[in-house]
C-alpha atoms as a PDB file:
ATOM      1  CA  UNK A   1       0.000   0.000   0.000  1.00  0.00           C
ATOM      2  CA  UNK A   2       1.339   2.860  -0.653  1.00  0.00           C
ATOM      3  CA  UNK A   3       0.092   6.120   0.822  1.00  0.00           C
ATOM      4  CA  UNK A   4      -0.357   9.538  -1.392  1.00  0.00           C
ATOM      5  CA  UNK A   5      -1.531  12.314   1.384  1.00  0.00           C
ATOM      6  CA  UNK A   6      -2.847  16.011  -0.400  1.00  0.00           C
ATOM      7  CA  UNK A   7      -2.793  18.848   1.645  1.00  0.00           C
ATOM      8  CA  UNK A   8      -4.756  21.841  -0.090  1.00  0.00           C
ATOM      9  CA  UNK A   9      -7.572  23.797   0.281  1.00  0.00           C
ATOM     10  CA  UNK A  10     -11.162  21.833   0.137  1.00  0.00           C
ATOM     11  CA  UNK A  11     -12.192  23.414  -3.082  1.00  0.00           C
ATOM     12  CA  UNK A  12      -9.272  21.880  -4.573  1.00  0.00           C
ATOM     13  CA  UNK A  13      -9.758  18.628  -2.916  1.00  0.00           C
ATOM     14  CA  UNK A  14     -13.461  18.219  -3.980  1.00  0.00           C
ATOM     15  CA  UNK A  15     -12.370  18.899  -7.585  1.00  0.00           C
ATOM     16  CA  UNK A  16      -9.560  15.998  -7.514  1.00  0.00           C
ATOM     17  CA  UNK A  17     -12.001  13.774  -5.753  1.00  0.00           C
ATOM     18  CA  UNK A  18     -14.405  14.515  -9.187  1.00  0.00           C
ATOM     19  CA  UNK A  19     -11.927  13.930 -11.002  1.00  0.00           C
ATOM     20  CA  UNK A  20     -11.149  10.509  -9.861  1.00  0.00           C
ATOM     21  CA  UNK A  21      -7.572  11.846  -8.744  1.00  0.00           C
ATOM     22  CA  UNK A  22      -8.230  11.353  -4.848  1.00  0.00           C
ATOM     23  CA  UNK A  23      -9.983   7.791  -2.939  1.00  0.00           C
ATOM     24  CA  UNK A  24     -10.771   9.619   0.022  1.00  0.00           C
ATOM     25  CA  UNK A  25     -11.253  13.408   0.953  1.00  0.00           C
ATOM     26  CA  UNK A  26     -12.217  14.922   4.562  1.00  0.00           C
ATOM     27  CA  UNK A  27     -14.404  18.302   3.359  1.00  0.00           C
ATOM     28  CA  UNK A  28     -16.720  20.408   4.441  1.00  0.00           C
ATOM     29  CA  UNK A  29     -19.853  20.359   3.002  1.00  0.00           C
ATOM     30  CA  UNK A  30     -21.935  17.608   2.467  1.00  0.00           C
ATOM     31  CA  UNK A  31     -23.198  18.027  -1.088  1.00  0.00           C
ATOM     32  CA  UNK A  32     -19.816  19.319  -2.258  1.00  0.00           C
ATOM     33  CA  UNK A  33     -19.580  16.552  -4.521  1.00  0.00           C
ATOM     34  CA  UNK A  34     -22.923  15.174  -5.044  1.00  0.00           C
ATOM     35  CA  UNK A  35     -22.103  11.788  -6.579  1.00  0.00           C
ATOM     36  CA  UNK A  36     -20.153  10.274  -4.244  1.00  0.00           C
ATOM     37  CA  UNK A  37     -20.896   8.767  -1.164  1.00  0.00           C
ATOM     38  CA  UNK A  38     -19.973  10.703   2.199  1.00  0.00           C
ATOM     39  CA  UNK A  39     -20.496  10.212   5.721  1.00  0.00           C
ATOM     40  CA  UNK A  40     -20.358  12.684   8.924  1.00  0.00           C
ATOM     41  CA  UNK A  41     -17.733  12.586  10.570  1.00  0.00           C
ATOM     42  CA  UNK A  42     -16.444  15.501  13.021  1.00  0.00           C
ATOM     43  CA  UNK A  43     -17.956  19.076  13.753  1.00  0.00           C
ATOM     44  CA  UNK A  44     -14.972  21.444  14.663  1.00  0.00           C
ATOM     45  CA  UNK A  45     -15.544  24.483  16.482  1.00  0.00           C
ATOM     46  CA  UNK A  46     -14.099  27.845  15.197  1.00  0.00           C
ATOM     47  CA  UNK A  47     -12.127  30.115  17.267  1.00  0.00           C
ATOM     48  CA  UNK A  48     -10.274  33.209  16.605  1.00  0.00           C
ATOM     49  CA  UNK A  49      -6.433  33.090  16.499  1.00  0.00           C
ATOM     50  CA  UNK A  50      -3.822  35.272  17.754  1.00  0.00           C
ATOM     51  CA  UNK A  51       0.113  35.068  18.269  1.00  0.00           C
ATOM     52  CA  UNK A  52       0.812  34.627  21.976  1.00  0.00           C
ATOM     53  CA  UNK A  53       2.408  37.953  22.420  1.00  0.00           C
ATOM     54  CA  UNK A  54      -0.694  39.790  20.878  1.00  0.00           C
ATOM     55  CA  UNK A  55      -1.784  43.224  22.302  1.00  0.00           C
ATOM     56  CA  UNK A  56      -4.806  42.903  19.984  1.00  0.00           C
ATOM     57  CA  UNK A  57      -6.604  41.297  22.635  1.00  0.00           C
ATOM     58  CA  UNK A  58      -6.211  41.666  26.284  1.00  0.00           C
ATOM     59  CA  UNK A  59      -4.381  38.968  27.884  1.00  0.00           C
ATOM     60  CA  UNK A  60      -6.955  37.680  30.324  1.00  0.00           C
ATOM     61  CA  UNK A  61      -9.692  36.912  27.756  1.00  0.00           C
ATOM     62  CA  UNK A  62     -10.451  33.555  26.881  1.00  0.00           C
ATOM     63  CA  UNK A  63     -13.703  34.593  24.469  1.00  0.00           C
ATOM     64  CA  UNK A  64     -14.422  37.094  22.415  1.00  0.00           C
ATOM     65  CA  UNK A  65     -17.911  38.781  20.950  1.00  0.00           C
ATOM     66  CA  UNK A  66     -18.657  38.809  17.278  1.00  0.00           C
ATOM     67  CA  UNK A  67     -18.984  42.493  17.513  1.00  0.00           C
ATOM     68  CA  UNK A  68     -15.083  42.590  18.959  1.00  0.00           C
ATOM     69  CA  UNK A  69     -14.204  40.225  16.592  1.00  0.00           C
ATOM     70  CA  UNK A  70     -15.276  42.143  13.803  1.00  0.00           C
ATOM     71  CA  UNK A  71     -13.212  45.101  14.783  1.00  0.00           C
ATOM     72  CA  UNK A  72      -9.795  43.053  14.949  1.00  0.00           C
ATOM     73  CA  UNK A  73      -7.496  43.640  11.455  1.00  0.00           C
ATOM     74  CA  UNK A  74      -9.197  39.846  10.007  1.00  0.00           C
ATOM     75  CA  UNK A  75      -6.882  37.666   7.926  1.00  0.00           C
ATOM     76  CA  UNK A  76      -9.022  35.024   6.153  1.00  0.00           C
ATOM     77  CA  UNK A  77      -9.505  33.122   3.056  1.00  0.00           C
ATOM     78  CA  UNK A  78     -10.951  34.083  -0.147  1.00  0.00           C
ATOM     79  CA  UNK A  79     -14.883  34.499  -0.508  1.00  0.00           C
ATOM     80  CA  UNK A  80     -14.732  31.006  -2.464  1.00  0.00           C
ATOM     81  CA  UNK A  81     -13.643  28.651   0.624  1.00  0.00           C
ATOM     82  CA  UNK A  82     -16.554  27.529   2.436  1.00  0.00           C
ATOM     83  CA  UNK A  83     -14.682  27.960   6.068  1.00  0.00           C
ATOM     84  CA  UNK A  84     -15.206  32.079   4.499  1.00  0.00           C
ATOM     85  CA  UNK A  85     -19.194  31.815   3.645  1.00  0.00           C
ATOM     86  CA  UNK A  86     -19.791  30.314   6.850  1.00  0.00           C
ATOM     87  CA  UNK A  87     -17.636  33.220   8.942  1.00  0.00           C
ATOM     88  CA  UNK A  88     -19.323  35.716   6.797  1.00  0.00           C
ATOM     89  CA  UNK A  89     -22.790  34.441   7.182  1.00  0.00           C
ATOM     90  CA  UNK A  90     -22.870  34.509  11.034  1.00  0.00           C
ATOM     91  CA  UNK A  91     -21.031  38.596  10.713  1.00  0.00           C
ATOM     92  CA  UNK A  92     -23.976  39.231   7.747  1.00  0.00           C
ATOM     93  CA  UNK A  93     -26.910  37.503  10.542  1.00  0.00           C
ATOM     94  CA  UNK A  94     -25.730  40.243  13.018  1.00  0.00           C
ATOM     95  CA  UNK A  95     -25.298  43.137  10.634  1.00  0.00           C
ATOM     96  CA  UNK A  96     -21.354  43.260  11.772  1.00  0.00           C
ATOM     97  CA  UNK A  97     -18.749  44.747   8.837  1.00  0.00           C
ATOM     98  CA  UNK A  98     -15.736  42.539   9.485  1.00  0.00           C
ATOM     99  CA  UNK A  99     -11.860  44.422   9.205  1.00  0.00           C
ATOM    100  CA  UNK A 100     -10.623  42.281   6.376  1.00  0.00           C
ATOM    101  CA  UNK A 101      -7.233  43.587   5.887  1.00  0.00           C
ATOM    102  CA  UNK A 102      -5.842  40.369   4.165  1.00  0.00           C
ATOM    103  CA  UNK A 103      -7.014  37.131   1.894  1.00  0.00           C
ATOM    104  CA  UNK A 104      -5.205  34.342   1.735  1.00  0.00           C
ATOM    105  CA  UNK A 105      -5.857  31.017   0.306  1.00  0.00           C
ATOM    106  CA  UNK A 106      -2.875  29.285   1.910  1.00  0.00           C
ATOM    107  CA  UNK A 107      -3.487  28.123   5.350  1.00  0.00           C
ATOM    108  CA  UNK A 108       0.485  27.990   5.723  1.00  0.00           C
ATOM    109  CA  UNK A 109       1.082  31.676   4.501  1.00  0.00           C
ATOM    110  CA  UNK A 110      -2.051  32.877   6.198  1.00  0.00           C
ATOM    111  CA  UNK A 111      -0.893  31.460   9.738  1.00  0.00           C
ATOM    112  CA  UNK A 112       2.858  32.561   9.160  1.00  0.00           C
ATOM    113  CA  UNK A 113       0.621  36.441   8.630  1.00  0.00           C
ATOM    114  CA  UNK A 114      -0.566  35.472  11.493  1.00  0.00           C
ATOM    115  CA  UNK A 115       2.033  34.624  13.864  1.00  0.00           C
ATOM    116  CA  UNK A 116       4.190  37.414  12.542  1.00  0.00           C
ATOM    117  CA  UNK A 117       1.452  39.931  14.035  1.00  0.00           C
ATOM    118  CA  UNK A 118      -0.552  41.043  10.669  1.00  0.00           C
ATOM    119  CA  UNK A 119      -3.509  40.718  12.453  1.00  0.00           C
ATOM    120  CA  UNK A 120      -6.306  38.453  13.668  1.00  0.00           C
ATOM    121  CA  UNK A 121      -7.581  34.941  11.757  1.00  0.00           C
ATOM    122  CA  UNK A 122     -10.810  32.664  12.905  1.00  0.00           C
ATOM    123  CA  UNK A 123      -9.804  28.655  12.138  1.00  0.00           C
ATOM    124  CA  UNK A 124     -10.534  25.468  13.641  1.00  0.00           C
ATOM    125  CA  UNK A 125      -7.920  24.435  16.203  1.00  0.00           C
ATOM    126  CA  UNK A 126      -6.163  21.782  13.906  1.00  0.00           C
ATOM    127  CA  UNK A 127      -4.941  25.104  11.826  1.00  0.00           C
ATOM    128  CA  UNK A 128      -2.379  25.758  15.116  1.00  0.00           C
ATOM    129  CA  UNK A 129      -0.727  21.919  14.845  1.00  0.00           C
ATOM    130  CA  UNK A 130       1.606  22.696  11.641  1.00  0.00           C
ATOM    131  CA  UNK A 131       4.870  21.699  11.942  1.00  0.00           C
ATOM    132  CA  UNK A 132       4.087  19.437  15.361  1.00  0.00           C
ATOM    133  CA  UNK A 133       3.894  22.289  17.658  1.00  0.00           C
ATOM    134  CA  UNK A 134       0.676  22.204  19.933  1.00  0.00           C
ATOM    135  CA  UNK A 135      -0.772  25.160  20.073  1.00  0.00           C
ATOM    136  CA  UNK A 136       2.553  26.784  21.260  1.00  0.00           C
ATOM    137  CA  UNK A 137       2.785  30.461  20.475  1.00  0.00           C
ATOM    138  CA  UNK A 138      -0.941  30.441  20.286  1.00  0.00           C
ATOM    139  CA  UNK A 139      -3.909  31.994  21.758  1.00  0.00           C
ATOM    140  CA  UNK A 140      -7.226  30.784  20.876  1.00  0.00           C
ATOM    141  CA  UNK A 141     -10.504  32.149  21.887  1.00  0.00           C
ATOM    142  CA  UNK A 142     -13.862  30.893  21.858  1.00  0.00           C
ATOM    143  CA  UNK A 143     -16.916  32.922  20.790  1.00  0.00           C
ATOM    144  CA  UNK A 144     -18.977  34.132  23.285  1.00  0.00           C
ATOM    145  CA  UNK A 145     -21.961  34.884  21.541  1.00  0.00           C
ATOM    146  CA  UNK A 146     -22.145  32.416  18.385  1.00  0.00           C
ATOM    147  CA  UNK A 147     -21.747  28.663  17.606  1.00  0.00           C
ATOM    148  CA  UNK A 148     -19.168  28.716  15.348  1.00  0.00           C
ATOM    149  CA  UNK A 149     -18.714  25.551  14.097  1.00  0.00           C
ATOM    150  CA  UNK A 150     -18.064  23.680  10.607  1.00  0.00           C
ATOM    151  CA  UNK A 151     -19.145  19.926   9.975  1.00  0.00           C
ATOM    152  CA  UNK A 152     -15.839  17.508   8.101  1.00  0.00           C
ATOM    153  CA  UNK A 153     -17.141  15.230   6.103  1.00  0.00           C
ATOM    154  CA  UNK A 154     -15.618  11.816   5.188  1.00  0.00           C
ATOM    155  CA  UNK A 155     -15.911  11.193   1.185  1.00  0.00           C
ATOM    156  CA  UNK A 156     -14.446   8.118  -0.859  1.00  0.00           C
ATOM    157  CA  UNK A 157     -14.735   6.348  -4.138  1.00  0.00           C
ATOM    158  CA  UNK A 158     -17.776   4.222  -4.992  1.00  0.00           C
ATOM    159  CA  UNK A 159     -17.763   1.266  -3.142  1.00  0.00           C
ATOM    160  CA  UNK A 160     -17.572  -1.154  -6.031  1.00  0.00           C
ATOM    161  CA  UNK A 161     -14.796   1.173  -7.159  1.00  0.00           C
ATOM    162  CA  UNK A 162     -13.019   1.250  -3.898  1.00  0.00           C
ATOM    163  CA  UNK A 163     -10.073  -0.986  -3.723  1.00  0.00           C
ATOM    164  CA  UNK A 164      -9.322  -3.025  -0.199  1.00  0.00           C
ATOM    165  CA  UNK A 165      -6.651  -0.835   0.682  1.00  0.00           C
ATOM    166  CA  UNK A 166      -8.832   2.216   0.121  1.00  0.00           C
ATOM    167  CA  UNK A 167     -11.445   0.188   2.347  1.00  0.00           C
ATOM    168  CA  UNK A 168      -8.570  -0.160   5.401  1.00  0.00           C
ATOM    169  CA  UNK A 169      -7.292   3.399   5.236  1.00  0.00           C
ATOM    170  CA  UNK A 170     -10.649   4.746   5.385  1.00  0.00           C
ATOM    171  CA  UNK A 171     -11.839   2.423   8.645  1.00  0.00           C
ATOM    172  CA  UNK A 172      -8.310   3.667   9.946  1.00  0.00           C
ATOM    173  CA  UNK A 173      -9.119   7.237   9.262  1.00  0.00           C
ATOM    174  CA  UNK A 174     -12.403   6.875  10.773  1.00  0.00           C
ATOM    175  CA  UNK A 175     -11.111   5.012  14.080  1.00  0.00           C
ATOM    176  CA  UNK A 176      -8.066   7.093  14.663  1.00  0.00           C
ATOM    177  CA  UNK A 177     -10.465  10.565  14.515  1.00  0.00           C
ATOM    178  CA  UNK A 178     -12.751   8.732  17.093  1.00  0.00           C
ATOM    179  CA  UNK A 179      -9.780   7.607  19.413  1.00  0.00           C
ATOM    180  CA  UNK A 180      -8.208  11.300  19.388  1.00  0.00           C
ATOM    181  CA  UNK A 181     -11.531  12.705  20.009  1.00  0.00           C
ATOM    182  CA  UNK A 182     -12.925  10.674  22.962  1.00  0.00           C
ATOM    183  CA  UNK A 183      -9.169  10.652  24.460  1.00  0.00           C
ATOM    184  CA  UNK A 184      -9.773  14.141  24.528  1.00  0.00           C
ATOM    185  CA  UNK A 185      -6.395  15.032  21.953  1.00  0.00           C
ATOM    186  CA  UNK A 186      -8.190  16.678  19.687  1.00  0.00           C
ATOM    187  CA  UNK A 187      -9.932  19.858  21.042  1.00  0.00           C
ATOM    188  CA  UNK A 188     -12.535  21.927  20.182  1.00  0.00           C
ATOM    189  CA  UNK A 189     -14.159  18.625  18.090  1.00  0.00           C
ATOM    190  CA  UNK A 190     -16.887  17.074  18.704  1.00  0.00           C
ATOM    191  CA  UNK A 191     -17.589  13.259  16.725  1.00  0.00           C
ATOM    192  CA  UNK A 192     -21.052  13.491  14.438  1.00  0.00           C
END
């Protein structure tokens, strides 16, 4: 067996799946691509993301409103991702004008903005493991007055398509997410 992992942004990933390029995709939407069978199978929750050393945000606070949240200098994706939509949606319900003062559709480039003080970003928690570090450096608040969250989805081939090493990878995938959830190693993520 030989293992081919993609790391890119779930637009991307739901065209490859399409395509026939991918066996197995973890996305965000549930109709993203239509055709293919999908099952639920975590519901991160979204929090907004600072460098350690921030003076955006005063150290003691652990949460944040939408209202203050909209006033921070934003760094987010494009309006295409769907992680963007769903941000923007819950700012449009409350009539809030976010302070977008970057896009970026790399989740490596946007973080590294990030970190190096360019502002404020609103991810799940996985976007503060890169390069093995746990959460050092990081700050990450909860919403006080919203439930920001965003469903993952688990797609793969057909099943008559789907070879037996597709098959194993995919009950792997499936087992390790619930053993990292329910051992409590994976935060902010609840199993659907």
């Amino acid at each position: 067996i030989v293992l081919n992992i993609v790391e890119g942004m779930s637009g991307h990933l739901a065209q490859m799946m399409r395509l026939g390029q991918l066996d197995l995709a973890i996305l965000f939407s549930r109709d993203v691509v239509s055709d293919l069978p999908c099952e639920p199978l975590v519901e991160e929750e979204l929090f907004v993301m600072l460098p350690e050393d921030s003076d955006l945000v005063a150290p003691r606070r652990v949460k944040l409103s939408c209202e203050e949240t909209a006033n921070l200098p934003l760094i987010l994706p494009t309006g295409i991702h769907g992680l963007r939509r769903r941000i923007t949606a819950e700012f449009e319900q409350r009539n809030l004008a976010m302070h977008v003062v970057a896009e970026i559709d790399s989740l490596s480039l946007l973080m590294t903005c990030v970190r190096d003080g360019m502002g404020a970003t609103i991810k799940p928690i996985s976007a503060v493991f890169q390069e093995g570090r746990r959460r050092e450096g990081w700050r990450t608040m909860a919403f006080s007055d919203a439930n920001m969250k965003r469903p993952n989805f688990l797609y793969s081939v057909d099943p008559e398509r789907m070879s037996p090493a597709t098959a194993a990878v995919r009950a792997e995938l499936r087992e390790t997410v619930k053993h990292l959830v329910q051992q409590g190693q994976w935060e902010g993520v609840n199993l659907l």
